[in-house]
Protein backbone atom coordinates (compact mmCIF):
# COMPACT_ATOMS: atom_id res chain seq x y z
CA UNK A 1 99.81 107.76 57.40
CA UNK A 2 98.65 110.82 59.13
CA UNK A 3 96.58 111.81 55.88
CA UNK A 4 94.62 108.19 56.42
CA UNK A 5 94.16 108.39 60.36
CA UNK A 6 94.24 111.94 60.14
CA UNK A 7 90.08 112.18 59.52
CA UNK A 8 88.87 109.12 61.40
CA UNK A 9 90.65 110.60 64.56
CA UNK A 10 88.86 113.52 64.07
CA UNK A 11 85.32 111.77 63.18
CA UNK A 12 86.13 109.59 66.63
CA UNK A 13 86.97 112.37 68.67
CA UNK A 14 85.74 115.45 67.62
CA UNK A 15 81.67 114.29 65.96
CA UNK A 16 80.91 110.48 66.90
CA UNK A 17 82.09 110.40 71.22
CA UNK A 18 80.92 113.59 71.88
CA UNK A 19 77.30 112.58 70.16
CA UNK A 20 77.22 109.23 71.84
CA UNK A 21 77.33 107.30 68.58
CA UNK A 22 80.60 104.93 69.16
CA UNK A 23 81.41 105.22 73.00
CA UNK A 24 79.11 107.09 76.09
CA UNK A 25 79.44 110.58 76.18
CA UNK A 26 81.67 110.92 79.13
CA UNK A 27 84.02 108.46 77.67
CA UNK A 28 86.74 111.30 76.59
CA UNK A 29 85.67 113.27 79.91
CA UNK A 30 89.01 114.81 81.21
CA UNK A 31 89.85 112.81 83.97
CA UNK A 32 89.57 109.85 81.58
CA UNK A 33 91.61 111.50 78.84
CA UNK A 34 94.52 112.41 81.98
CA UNK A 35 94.25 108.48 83.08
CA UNK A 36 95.37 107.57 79.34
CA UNK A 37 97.72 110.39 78.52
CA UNK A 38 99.56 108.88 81.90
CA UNK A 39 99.74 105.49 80.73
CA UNK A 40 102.60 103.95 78.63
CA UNK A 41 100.62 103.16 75.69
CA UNK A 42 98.56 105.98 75.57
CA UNK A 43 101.37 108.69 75.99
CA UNK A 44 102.70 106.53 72.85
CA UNK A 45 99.54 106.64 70.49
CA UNK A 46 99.72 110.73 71.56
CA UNK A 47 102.95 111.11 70.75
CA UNK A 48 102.69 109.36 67.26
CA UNK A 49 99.44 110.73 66.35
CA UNK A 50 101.48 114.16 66.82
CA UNK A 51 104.89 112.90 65.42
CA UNK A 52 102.78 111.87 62.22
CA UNK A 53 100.84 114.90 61.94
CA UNK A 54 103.94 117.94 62.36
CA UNK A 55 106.20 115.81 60.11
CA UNK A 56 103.00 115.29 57.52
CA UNK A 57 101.89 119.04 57.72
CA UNK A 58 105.86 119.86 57.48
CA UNK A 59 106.81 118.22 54.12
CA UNK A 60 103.55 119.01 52.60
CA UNK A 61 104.09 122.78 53.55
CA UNK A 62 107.92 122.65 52.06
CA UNK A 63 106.51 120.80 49.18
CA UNK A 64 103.98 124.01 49.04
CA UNK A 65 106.08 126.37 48.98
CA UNK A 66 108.06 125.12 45.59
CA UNK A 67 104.49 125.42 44.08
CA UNK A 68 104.58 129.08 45.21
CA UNK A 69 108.18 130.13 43.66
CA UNK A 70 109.65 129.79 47.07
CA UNK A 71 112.25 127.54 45.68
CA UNK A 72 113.67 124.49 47.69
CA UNK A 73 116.50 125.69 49.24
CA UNK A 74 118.20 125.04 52.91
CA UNK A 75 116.88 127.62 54.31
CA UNK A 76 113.11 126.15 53.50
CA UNK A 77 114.26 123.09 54.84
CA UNK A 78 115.22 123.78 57.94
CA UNK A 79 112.07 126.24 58.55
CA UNK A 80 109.68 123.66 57.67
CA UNK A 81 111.62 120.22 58.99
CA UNK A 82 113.07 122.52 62.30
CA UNK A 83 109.47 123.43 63.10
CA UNK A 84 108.05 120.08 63.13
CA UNK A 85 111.67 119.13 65.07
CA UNK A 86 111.03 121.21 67.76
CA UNK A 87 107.19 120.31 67.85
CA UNK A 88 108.12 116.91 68.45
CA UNK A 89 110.62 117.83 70.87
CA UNK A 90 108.10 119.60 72.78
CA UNK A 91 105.22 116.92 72.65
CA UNK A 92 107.89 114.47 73.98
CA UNK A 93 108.61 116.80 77.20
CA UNK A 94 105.06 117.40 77.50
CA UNK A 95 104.00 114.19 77.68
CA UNK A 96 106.88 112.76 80.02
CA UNK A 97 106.15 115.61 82.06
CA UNK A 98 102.40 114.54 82.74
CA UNK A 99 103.61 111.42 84.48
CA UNK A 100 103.27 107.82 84.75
């Protein structure tokens, strides 16, 4: 999923808002982007879009490093699949911490 949303979020975001082409400019202006990180439903499309993207980057850098002769072992596993454990772990806390 995060390899489909993955480049629209970052046409949205990062090229077509900031130009003006989809929403006004100001539309992702920070106070804006504070009022939706501190609602419900935003903190949960943040915390998905980041839950989707550390678990996507994860498997696809354990798969990566078979292709390398790093061999798939337990110790790959729980580099890899800890990081993107503790990432998570860390958005979540981050994002409760912001407030309702």
């Amino acid at each position: 999923m995060a390899a489909l949303f993955g480049p629209i979020m970052v046409f949205i975001t990062g090229i077509a808002v900031p130009l003006g082409l989809l929403l006004p400019a100001d539309a992702m202006s920070y106070p804006k982007m504070l009022a939706f990180a501190q609602n419900f439903i935003g903190k949960g499309f943040i915390f998905v879009a980041v839950f989707l993207f550390i678990w996507h980057a994860g498997h696809r850098i354990f798969h990566s490093l078979h292709e390398v002769g790093i061999h798939q072992g337990i110790g790959s596993k729980l580099l890899t699949y800890g990081v993107a454990a503790v990432v998570t772990v860390i958005a979540a806390v981050a994002l409760l911490g912001l407030g309702f």
